[in-house]
Protein backbone atom coordinates (compact mmCIF):
# COMPACT_ATOMS: atom_id res chain seq x y z
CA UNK A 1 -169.74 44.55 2.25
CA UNK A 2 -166.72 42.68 3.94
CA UNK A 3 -163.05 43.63 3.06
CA UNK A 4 -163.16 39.55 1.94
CA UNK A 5 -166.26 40.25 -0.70
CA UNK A 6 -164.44 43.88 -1.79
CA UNK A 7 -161.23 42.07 -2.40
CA UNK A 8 -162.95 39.11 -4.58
CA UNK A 9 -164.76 41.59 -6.49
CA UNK A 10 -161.75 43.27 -7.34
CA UNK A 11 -159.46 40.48 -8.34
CA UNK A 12 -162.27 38.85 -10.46
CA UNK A 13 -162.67 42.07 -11.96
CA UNK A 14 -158.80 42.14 -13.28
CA UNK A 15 -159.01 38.57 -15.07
CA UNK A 16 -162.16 39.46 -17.49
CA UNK A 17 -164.00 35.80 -16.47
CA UNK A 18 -167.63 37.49 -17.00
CA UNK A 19 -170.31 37.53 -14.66
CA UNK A 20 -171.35 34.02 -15.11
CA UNK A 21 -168.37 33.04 -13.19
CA UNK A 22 -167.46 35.92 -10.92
CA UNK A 23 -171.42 36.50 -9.73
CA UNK A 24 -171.56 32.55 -8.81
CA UNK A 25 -167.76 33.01 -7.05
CA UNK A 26 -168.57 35.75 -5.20
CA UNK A 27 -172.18 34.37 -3.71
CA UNK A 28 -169.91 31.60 -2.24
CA UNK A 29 -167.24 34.32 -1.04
CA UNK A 30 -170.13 36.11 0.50
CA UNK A 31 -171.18 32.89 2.43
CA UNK A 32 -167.67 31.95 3.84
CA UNK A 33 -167.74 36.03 4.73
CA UNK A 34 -170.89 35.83 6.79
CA UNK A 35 -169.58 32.63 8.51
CA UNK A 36 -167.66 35.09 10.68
CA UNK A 37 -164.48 32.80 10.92
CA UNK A 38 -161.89 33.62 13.33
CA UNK A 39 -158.51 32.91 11.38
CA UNK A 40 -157.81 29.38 12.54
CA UNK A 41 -161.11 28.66 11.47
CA UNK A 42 -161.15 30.32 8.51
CA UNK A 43 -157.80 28.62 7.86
CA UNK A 44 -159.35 24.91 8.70
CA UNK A 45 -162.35 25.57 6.43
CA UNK A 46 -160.82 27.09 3.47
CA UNK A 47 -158.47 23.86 3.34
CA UNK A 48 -161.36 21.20 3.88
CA UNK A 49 -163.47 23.30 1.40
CA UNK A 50 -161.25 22.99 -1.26
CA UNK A 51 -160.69 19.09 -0.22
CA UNK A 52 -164.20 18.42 -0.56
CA UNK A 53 -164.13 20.40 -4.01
CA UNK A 54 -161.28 18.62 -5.00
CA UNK A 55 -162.91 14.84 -4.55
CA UNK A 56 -160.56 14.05 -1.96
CA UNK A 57 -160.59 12.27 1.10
CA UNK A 58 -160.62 14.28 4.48
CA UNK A 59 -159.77 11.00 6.67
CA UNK A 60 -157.56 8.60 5.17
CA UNK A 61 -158.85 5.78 3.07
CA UNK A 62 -159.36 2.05 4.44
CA UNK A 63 -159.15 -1.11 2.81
CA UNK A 64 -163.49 -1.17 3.46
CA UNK A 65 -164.28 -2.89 0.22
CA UNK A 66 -167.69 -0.74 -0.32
CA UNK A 67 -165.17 1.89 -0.50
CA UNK A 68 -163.30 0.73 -3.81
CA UNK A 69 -165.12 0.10 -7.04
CA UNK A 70 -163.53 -2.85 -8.78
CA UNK A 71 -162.77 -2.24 -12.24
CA UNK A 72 -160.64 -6.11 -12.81
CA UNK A 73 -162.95 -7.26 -15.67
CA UNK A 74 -163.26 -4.34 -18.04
CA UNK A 75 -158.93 -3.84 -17.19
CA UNK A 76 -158.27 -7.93 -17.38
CA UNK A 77 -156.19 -7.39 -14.33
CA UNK A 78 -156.75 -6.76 -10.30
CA UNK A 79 -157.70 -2.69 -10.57
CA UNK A 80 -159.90 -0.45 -8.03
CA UNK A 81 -160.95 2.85 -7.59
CA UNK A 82 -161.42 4.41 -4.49
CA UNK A 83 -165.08 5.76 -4.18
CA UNK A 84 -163.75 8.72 -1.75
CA UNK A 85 -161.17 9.86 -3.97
CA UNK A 86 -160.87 9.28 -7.25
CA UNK A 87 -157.55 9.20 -8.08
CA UNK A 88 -156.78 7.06 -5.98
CA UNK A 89 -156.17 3.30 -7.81
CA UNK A 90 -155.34 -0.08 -5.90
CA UNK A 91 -154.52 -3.24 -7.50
CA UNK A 92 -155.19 -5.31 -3.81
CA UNK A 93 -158.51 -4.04 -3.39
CA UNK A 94 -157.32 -1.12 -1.47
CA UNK A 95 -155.07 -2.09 1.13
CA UNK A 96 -152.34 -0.03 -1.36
CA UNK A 97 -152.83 2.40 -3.27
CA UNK A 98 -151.27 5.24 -5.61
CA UNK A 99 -152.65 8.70 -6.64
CA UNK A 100 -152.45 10.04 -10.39
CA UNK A 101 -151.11 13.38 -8.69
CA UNK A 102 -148.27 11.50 -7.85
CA UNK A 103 -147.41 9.24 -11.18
CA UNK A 104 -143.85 9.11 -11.67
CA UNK A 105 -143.14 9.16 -7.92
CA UNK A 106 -143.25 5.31 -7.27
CA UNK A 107 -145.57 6.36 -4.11
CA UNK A 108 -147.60 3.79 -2.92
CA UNK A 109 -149.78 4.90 0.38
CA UNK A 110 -151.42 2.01 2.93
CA UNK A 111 -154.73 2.18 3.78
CA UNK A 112 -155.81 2.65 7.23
CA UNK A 113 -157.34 -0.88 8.76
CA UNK A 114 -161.17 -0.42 8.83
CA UNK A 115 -162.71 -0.38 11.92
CA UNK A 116 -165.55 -2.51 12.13
């Protein structure tokens, strides 16, 4: 057993969870172990793993319109929804946008031209 898997086990253990949880954590801890990652590896995957887990883009998000969902008739105003991340709302059909993570922020992101 890898000092990765050992470690898991042990800090699942503390927090009472339950096997449900912990067995189905550590068969995916068990995977990434086997993967034998170097560190900058490990590093890279970890952070696009939880990306990808997360709903959230890995490249940044164009103004391709099969990549928004337009939502303007049920909200009575121009609103879309990005289909790569979804919190991620436009009201130009994407070639704007703001993420819920960062209400209160005034943050408004551009989209990256699509390249056709």
């Amino acid at each position: 057993m890898s000092n990765l898997v050992e470690h898991a086990k042990r800090e699942l253990g503390l927090m009472g969870n339950g096997p449900m949880i912990d067995d189905h954590l550590i068969k995916m801890i068990e995977i990434f172990a086997g993967a034998g990652h170097s560190g900058s590896s490990a590093e890279y995957s970890t952070q696009m793993l939880e990306r990808l887990l997360r709903f959230q883009n890995i490249k940044p998000l164009t103004d391709t319109p099969e990549e928004w969902t337009d939502h303007s008739e049920s909200t009575g105003s121009p609103f879309w929804q990005s289909d790569r991340n979804s919190e991620a709302f436009s009201t130009d059909g994407g070639k704007t946008y703001t993420l819920l993570s960062e209400r209160g922020q005034n943050l408004t992101h551009n989209s990256v031209k699509a390249v056709n």
